[in-house]
C-alpha atoms as a PDB file:
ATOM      1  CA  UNK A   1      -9.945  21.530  -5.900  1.00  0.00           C
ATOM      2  CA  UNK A   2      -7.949  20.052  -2.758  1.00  0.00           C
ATOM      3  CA  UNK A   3      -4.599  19.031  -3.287  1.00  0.00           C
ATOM      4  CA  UNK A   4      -4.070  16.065  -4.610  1.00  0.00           C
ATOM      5  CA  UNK A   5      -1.628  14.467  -2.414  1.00  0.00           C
ATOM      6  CA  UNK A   6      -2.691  16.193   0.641  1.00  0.00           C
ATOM      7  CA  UNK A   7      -6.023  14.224  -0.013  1.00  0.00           C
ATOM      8  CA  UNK A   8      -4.468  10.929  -0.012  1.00  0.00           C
ATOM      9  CA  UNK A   9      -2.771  10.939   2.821  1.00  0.00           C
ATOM     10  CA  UNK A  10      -5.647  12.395   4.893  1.00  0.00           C
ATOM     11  CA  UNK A  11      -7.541   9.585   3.457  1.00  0.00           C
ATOM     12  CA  UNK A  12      -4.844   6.933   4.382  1.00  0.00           C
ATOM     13  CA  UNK A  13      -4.605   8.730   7.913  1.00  0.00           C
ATOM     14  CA  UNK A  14      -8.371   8.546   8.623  1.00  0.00           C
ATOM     15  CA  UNK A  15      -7.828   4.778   7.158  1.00  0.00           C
ATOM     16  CA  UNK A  16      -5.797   3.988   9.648  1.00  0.00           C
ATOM     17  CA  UNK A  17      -2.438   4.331   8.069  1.00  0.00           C
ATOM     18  CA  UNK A  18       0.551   6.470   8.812  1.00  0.00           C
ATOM     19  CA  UNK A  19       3.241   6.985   7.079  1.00  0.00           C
ATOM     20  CA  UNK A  20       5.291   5.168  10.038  1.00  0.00           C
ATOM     21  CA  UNK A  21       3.041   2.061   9.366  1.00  0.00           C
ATOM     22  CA  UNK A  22       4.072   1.662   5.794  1.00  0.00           C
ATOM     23  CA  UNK A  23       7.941   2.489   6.925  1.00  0.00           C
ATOM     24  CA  UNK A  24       7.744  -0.489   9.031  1.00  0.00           C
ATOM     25  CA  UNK A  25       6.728  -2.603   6.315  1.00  0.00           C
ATOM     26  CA  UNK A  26      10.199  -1.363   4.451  1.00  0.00           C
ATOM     27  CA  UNK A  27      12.241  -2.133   7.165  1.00  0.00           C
ATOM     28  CA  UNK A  28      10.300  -5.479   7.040  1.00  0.00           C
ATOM     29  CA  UNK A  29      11.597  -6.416   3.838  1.00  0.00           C
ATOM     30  CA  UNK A  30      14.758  -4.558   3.430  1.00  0.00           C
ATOM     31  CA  UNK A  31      16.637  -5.182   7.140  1.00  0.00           C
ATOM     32  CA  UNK A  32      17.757  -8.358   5.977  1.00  0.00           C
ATOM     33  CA  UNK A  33      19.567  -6.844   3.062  1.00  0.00           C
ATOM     34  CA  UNK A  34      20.955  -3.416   4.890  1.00  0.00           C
ATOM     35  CA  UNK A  35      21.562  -4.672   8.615  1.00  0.00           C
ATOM     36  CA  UNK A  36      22.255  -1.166   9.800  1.00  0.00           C
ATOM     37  CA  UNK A  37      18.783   0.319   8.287  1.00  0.00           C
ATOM     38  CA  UNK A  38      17.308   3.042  10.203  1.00  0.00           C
ATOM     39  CA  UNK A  39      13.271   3.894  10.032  1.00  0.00           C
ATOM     40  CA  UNK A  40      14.056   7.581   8.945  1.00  0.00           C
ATOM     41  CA  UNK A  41      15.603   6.271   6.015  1.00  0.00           C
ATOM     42  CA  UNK A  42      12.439   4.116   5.729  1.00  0.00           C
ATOM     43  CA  UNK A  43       9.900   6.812   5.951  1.00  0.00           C
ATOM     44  CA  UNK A  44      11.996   8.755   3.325  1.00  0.00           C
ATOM     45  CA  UNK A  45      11.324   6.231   0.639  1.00  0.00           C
ATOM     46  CA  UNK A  46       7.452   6.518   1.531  1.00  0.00           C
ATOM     47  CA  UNK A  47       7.334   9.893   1.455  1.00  0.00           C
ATOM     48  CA  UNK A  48       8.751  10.023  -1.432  1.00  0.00           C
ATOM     49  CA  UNK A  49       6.614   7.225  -3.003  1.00  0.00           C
ATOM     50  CA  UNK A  50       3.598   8.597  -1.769  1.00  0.00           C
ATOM     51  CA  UNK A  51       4.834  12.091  -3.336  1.00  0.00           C
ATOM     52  CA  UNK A  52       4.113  10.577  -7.042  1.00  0.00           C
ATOM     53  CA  UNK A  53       0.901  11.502  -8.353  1.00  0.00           C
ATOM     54  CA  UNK A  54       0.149   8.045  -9.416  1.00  0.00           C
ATOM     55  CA  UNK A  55       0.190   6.859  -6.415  1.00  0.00           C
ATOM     56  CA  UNK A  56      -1.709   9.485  -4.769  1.00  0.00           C
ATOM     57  CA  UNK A  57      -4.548   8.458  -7.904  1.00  0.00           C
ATOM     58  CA  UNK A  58      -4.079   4.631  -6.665  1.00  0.00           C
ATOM     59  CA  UNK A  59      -4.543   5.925  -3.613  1.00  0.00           C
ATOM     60  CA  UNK A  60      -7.812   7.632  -4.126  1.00  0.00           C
ATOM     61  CA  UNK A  61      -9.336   5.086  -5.726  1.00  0.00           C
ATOM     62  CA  UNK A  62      -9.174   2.522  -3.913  1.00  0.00           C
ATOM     63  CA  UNK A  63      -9.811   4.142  -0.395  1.00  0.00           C
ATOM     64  CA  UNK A  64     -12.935   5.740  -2.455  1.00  0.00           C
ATOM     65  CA  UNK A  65     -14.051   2.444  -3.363  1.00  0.00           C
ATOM     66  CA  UNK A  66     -13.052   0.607  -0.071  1.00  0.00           C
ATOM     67  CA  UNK A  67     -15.485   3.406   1.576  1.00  0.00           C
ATOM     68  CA  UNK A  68     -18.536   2.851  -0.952  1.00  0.00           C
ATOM     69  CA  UNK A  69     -18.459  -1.038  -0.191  1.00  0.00           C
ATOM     70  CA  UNK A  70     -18.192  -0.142   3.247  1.00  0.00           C
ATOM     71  CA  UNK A  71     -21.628   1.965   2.858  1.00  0.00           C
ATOM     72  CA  UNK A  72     -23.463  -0.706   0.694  1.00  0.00           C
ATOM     73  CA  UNK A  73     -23.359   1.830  -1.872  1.00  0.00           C
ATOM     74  CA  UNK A  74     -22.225  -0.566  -4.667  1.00  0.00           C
ATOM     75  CA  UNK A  75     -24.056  -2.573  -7.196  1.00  0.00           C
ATOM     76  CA  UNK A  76     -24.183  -6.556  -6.779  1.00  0.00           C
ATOM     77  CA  UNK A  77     -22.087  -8.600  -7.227  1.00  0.00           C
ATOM     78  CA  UNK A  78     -19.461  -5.976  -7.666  1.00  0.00           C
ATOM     79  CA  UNK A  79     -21.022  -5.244  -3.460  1.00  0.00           C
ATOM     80  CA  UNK A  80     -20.446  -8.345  -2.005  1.00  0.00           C
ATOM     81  CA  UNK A  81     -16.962  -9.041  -3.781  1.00  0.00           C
ATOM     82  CA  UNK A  82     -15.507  -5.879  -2.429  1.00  0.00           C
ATOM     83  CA  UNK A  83     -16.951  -6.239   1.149  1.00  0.00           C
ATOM     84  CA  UNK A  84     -15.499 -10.400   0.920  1.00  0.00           C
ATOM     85  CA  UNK A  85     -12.281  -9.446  -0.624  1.00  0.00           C
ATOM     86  CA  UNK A  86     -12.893 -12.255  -3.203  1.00  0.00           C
ATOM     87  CA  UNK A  87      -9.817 -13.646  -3.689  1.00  0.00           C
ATOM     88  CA  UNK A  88     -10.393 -14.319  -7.163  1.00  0.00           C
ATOM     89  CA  UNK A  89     -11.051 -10.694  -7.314  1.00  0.00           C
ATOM     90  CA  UNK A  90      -7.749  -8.976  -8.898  1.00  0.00           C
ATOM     91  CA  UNK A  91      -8.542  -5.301  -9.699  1.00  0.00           C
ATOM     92  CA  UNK A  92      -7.293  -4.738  -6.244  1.00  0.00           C
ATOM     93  CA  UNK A  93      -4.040  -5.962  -6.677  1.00  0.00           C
ATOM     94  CA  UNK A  94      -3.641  -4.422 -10.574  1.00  0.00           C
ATOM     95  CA  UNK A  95      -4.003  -0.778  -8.789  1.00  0.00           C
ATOM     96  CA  UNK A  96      -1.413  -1.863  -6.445  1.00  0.00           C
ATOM     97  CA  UNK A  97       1.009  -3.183  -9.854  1.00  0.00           C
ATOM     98  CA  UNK A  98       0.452   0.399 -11.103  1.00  0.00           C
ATOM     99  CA  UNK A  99       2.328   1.501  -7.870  1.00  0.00           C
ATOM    100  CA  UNK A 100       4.870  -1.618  -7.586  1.00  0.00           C
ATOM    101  CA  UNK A 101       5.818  -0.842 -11.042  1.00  0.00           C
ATOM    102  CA  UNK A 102       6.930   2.875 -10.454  1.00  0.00           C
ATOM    103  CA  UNK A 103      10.397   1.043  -9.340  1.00  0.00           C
ATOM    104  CA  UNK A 104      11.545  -2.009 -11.131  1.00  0.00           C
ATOM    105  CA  UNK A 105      10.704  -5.399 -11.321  1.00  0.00           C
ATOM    106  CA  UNK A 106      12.340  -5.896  -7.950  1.00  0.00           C
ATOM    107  CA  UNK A 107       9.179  -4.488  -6.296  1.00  0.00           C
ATOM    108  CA  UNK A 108       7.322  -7.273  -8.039  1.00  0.00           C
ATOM    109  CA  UNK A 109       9.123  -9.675  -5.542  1.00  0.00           C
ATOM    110  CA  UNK A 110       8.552  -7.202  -2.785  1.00  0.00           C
ATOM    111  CA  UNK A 111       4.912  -7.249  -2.788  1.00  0.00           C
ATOM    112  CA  UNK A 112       4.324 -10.482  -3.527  1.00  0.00           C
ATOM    113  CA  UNK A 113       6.115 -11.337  -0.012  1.00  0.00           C
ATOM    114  CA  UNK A 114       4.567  -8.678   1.747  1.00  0.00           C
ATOM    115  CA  UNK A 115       1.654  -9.765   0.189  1.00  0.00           C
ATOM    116  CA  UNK A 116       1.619 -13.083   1.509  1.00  0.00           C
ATOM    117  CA  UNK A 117       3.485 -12.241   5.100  1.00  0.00           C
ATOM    118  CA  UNK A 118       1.065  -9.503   5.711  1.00  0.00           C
ATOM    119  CA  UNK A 119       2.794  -8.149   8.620  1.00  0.00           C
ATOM    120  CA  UNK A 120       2.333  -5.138  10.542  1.00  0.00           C
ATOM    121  CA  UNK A 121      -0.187  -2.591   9.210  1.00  0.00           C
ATOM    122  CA  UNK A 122      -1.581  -5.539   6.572  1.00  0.00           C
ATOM    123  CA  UNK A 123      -2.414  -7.895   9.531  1.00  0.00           C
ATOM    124  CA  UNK A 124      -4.831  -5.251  10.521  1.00  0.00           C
ATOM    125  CA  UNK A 125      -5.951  -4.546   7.484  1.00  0.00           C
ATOM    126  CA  UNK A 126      -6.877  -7.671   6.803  1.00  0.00           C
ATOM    127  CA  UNK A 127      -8.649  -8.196   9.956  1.00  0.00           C
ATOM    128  CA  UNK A 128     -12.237  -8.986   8.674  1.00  0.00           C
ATOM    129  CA  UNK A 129     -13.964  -8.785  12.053  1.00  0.00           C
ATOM    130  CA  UNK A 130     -13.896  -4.794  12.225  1.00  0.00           C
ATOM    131  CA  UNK A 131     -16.460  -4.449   9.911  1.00  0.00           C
ATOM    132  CA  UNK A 132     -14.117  -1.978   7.765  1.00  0.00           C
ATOM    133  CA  UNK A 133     -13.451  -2.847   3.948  1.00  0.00           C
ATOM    134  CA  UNK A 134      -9.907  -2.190   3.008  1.00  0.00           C
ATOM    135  CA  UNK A 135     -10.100  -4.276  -0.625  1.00  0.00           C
ATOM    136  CA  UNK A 136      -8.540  -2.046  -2.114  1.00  0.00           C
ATOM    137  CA  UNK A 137      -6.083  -0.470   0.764  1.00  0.00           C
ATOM    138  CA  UNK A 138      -3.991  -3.214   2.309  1.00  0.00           C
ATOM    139  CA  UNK A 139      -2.793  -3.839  -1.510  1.00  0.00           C
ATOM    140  CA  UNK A 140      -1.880  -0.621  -2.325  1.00  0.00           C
ATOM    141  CA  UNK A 141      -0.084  -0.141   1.737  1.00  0.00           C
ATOM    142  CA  UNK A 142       1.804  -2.798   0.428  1.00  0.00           C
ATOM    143  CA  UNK A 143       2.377  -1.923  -2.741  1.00  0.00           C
ATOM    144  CA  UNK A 144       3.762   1.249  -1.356  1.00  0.00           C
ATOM    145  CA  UNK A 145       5.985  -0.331   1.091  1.00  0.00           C
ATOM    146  CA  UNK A 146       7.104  -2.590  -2.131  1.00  0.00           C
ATOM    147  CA  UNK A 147       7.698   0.067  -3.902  1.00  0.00           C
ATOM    148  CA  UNK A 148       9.794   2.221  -1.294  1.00  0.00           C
ATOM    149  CA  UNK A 149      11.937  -0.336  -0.489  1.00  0.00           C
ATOM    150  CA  UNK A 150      12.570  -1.206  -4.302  1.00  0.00           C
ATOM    151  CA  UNK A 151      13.597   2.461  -4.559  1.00  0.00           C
ATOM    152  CA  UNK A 152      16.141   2.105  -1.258  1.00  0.00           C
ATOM    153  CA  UNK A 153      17.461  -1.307  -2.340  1.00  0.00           C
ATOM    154  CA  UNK A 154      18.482   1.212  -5.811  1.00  0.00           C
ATOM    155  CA  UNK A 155      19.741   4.048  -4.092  1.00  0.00           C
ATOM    156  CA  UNK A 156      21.808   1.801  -1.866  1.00  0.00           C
ATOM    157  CA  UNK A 157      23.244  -0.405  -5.145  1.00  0.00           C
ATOM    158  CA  UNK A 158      24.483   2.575  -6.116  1.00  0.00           C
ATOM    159  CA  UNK A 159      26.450   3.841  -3.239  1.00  0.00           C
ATOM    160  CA  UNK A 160      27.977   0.789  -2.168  1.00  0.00           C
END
């Protein structure tokens, strides 16, 4: 069996998403708080989001069924949900919880912002007209952004 987490990001990669993407997103939300920020310190906190297993299974999932409603290989109505991104459609933002929650309720605010802001990465994700169904994957980019920046806001609490 291929390694877990080497999967996932090949998947996110052939997606779309780097690993720079989602760093942006966490400089999105956290420049505000930590004015001198840099983006390695950014991409840290992904990497090492991305590095729990959890995430990696979030990740997985919901690229596997982004792909499959992509292919018209699902059953209706679950089919045309996925490829419309009902919006009363929330398994797609419960995976992304599972990830938000890895850090502490402050994530919680974090993705409901990014949520909402979409910037960046999400934008394009969102972007309906490509024919691509990312359901699943612009919640759990953000979630993963959410997440890393929840863990930076931490680690910087607790040097300052």
């Amino acid at each position: 069996m291929e390694n877990v987490e080497e999967t996932a990001r090949k998947l996110l990669n052939e997606r779309g998403v780097t690993v720079n993407d989602i760093a942006e997103l966490v400089y999105f939300l956290q420049v505000p708080y930590h004015p001198d920020l840099k983006m390695d310190v950014c991409r840290e906190n992904v990497e090492r989001v991305i590095a729990k297993r959890e995430v990696q299974n979030a990740i997985l999932t919901g690229i596997g069924l982004d792909v499959l409603a992509e292919e018209k290989k699902l059953e209706q109505p679950l089919q045309e949900i996925l490829a419309r991104d009902e919006s009363l459609y929330g398994i797609d933002e419960i995976i992304a919880l599972s990830i938000v929650n890895i850090y502490g309720s402050i994530g919680f605010t974090n993705y409901g912002f990014i949520d909402k802001q979409k910037p960046g990465i999400l934008e394009k994700l969102n972007d309906k007209s490509t024919g691509k169904v990312h359901t699943f994957l612009d919640d759990i980019v953000g979630a993963i952004a959410a997440a890393a920046s929840s863990r930076l806001a931490h680690r910087a609490a607790n040097t300052e």
